[in-house]
N, C-alpha and C. Protein backbone atom coordinates (compact mmCIF):
# COMPACT_ATOMS: atom_id res chain seq x y z
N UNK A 1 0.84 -1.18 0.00
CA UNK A 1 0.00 0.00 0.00
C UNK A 1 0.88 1.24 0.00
N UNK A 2 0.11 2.38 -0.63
CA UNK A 2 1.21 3.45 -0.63
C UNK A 2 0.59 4.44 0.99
N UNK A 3 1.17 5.27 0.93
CA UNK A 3 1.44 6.59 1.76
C UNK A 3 -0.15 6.87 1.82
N UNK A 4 -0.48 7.15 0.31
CA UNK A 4 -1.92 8.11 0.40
C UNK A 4 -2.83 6.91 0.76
N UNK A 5 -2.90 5.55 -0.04
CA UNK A 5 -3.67 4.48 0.01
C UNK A 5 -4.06 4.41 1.62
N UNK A 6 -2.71 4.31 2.57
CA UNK A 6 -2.99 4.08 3.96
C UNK A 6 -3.73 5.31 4.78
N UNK A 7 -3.32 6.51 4.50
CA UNK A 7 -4.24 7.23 4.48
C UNK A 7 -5.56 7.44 4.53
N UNK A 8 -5.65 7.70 3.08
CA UNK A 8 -7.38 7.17 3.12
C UNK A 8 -8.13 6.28 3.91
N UNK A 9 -7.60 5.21 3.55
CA UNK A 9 -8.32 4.03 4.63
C UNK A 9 -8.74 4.24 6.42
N UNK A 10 -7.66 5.38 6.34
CA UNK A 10 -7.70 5.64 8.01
C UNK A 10 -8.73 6.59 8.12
N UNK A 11 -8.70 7.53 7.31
CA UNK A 11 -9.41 8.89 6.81
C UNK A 11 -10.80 8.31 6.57
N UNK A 12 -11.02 7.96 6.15
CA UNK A 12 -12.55 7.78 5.13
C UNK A 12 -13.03 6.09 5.65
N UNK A 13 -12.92 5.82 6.84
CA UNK A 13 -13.31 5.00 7.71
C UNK A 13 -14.64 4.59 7.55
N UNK A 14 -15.59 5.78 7.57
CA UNK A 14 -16.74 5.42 6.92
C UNK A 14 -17.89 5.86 5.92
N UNK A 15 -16.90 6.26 5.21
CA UNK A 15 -17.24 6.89 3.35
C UNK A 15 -17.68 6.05 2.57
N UNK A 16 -16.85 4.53 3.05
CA UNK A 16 -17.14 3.38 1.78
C UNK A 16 -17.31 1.98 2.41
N UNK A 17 -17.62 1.18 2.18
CA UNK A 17 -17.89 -0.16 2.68
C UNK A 17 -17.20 -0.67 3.82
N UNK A 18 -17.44 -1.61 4.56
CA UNK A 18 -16.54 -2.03 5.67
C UNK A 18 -15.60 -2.33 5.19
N UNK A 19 -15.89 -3.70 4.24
CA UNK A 19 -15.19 -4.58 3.72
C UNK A 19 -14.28 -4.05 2.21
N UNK A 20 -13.65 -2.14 1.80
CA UNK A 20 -13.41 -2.13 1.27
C UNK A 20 -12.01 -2.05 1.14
N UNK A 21 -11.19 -2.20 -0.05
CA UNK A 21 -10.16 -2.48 -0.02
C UNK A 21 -9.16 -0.99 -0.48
N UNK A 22 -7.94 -0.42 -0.28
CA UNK A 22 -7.50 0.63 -0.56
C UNK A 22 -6.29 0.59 -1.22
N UNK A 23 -5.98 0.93 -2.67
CA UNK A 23 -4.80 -0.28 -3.35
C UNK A 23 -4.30 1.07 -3.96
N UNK A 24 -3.07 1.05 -4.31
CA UNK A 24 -2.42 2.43 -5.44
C UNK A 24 -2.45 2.02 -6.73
N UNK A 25 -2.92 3.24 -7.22
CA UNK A 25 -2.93 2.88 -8.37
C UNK A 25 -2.08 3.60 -9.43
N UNK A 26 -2.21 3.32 -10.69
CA UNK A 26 -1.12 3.90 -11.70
C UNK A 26 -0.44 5.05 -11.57
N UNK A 27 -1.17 5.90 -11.29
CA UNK A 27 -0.64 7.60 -10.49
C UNK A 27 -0.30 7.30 -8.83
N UNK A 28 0.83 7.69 -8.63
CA UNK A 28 0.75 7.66 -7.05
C UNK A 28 -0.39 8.11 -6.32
N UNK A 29 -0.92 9.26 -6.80
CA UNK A 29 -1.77 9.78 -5.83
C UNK A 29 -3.10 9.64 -6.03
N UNK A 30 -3.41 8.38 -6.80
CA UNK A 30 -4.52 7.89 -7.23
C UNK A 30 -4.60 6.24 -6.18
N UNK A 31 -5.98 6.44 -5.56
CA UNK A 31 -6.22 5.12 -4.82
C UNK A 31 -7.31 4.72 -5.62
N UNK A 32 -7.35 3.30 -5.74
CA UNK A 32 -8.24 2.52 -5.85
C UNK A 32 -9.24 2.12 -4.93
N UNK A 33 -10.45 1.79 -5.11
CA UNK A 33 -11.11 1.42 -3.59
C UNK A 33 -12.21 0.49 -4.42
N UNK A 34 -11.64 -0.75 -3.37
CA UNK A 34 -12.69 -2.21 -4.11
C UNK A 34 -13.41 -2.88 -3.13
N UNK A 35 -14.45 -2.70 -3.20
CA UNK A 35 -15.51 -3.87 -2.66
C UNK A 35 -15.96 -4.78 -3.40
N UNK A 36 -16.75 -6.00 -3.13
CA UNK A 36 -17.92 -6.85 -3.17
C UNK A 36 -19.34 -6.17 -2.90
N UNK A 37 -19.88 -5.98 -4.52
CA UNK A 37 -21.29 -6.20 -3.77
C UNK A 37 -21.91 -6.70 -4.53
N UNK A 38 -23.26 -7.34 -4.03
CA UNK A 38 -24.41 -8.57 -4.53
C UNK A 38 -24.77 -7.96 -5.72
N UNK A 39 -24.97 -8.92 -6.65
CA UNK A 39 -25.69 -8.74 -7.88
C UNK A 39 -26.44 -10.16 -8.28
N UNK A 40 -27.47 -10.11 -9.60
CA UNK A 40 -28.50 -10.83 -9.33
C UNK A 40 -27.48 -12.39 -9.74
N UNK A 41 -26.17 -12.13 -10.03
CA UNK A 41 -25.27 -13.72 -10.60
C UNK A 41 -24.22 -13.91 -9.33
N UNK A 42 -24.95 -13.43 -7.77
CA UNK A 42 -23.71 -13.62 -7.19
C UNK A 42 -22.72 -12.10 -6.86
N UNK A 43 -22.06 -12.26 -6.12
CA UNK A 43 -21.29 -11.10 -5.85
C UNK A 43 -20.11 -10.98 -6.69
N UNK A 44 -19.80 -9.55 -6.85
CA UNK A 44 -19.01 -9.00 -8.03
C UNK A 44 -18.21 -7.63 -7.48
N UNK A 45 -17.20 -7.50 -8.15
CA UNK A 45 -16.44 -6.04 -7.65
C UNK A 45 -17.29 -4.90 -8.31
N UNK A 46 -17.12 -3.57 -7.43
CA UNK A 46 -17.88 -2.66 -7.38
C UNK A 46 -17.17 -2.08 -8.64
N UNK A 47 -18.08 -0.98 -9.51
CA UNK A 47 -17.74 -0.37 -10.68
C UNK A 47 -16.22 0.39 -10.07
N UNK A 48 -15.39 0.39 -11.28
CA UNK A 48 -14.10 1.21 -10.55
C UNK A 48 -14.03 2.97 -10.21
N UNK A 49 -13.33 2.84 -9.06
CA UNK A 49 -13.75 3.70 -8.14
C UNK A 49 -12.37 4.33 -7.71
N UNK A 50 -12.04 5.77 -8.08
CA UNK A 50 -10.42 6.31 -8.03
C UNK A 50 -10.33 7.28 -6.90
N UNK A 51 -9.84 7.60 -6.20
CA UNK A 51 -9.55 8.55 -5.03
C UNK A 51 -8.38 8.97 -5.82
N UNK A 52 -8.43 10.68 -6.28
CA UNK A 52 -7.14 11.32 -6.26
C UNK A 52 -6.70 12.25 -5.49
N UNK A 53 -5.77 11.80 -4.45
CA UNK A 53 -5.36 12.55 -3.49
C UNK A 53 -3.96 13.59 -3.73
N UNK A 54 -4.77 15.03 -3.64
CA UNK A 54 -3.15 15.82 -3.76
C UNK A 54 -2.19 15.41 -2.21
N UNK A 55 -0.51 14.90 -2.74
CA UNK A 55 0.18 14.90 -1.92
C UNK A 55 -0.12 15.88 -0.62
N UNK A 56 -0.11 17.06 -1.19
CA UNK A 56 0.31 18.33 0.34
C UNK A 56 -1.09 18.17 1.13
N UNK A 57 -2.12 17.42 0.65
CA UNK A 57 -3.46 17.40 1.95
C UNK A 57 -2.32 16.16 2.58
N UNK A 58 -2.27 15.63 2.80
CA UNK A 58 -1.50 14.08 3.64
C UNK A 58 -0.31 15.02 4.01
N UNK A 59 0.22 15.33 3.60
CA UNK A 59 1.61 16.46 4.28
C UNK A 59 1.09 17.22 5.06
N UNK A 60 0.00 17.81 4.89
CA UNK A 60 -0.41 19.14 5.86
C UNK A 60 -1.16 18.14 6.90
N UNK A 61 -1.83 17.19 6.60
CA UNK A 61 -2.73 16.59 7.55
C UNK A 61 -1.27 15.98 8.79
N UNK A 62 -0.72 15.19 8.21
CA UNK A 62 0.61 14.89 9.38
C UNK A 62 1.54 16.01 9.79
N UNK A 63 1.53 17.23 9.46
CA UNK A 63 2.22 18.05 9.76
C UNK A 63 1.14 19.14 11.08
N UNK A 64 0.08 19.13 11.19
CA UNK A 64 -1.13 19.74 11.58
C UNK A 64 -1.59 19.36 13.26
N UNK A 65 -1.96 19.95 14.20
CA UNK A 65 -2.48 19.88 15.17
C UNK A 65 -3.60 18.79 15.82
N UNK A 66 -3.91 18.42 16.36
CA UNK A 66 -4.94 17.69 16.62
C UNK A 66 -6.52 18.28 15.84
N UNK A 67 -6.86 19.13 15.99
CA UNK A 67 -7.62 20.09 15.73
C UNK A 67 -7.98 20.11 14.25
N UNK A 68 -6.40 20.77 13.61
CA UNK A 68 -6.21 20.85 12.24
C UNK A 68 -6.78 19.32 11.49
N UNK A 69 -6.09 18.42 12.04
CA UNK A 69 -6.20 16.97 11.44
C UNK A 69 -7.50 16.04 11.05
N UNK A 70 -8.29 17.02 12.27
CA UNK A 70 -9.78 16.62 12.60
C UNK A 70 -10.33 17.65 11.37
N UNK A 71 -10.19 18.75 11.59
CA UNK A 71 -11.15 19.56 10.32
C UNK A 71 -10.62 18.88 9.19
N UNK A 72 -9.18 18.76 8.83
CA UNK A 72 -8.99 17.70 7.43
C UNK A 72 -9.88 16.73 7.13
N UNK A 73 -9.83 15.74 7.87
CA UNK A 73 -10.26 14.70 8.01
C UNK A 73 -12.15 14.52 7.63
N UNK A 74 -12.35 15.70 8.67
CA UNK A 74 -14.10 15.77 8.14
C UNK A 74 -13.97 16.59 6.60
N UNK A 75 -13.09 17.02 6.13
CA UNK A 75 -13.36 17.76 4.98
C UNK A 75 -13.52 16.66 3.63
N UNK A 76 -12.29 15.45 4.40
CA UNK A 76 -12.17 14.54 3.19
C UNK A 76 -13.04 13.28 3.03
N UNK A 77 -14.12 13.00 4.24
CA UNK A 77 -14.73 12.20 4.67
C UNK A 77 -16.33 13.06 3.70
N UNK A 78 -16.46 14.32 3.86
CA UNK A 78 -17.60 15.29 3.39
C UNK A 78 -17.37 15.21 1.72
N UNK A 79 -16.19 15.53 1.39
CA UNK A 79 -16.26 15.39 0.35
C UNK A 79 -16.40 13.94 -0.43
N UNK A 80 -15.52 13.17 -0.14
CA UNK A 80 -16.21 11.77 -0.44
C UNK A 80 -17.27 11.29 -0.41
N UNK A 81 -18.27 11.79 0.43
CA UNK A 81 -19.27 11.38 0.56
C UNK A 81 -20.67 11.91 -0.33
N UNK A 82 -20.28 13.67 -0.42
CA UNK A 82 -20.56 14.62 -1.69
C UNK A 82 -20.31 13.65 -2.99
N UNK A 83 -19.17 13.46 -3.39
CA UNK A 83 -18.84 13.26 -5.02
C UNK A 83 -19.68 11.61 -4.63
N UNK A 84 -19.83 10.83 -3.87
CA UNK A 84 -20.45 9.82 -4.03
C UNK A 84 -22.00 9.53 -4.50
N UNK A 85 -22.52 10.26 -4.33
CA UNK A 85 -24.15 10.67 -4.46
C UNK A 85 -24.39 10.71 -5.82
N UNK A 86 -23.41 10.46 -6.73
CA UNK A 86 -23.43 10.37 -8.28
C UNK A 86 -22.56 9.01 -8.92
N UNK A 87 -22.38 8.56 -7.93
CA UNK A 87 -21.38 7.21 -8.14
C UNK A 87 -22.36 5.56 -8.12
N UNK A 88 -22.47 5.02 -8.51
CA UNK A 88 -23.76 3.43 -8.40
C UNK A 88 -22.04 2.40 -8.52
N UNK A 89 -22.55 2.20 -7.51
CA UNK A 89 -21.57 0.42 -7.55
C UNK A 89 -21.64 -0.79 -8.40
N UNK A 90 -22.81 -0.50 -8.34
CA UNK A 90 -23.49 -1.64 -9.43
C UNK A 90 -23.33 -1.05 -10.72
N UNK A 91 -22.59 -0.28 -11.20
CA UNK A 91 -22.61 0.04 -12.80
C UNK A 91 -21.62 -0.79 -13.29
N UNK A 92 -21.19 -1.10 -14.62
CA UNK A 92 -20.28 -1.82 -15.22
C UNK A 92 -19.07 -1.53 -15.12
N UNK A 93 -18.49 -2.76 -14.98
CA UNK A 93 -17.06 -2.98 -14.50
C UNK A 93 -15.85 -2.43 -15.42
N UNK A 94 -16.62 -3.05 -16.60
CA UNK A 94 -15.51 -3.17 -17.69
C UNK A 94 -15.46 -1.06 -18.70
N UNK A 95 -15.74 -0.34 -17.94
CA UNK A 95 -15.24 1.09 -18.23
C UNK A 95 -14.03 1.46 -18.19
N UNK A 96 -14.00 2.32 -19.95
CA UNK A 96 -12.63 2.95 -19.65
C UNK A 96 -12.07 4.01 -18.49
N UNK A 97 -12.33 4.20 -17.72
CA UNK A 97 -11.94 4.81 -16.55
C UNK A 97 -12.72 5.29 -15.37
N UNK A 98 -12.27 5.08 -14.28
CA UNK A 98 -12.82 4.90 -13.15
C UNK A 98 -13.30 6.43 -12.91
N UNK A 99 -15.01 5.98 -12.01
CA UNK A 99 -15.07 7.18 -11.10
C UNK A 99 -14.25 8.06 -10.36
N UNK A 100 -14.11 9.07 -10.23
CA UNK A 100 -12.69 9.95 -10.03
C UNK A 100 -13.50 10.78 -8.94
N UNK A 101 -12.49 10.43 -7.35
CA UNK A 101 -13.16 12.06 -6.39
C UNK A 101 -11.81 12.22 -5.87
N UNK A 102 -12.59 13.52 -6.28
CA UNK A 102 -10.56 14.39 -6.19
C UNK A 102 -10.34 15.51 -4.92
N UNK A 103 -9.41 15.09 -4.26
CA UNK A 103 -9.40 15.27 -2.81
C UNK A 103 -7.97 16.65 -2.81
N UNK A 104 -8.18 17.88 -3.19
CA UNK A 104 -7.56 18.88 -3.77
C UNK A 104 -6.78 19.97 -1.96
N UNK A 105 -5.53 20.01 -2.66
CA UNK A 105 -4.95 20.85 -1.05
C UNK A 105 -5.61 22.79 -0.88
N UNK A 106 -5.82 22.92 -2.35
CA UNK A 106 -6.13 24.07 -2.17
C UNK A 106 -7.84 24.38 -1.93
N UNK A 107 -8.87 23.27 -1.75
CA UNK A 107 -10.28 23.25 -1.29
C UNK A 107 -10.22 23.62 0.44
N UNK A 108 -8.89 23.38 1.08
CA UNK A 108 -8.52 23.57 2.05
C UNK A 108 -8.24 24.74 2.60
């Protein structure tokens, strides 16, 4: 797992499935995030799903106060949860490119 991957996972605790997974992907600062969920042939991985995290939010978040870390944290948990409301799990797998929520240092 990378830097941002572990991150997130800690961050966005409960943005996305219990059981989801947090993997790097082709861009460093691009996470992957994979679940299982039911469909009518059995369970299947969720449509692909990209977290792009700018480096300096994870720099500023470990560099930051208790306080600071916490307003990060709800900012990136809010926004994930925002850009999700347009995202279906159940859409097809096989797309040229994944849902994209982009987690920006200067929204900060």
């Amino acid at each position: 797992m990378s830097r941002e991957s572990d991150w997130l996972a800690a961050q966005a605790y409960d943005a996305f499935p219990g059981a989801a997974e947090f993997v790097e992907g082709q861009d460093p600062s691009h996470v992957i995030v994979k679940w299982s969920i039911a469909s009518a042939h059995g369970h299947r991985r969720n449509a692909p799903l990209a977290v792009a995290i700018d480096p300096k939010v994870v720099d500023r978040w470990y560099e930051a106060g208790d306080r600071e870390q916490a307003r990060i944290s709800r900012y990136v948990r809010s926004a994930i949860r925002n850009r999700m409301r347009a995202y279906h799990a159940d859409g097809p797998v096989d797309v040229p490119a994944a849902f994209l929520v982009t987690i920006d240092e200067g929204a900060l």
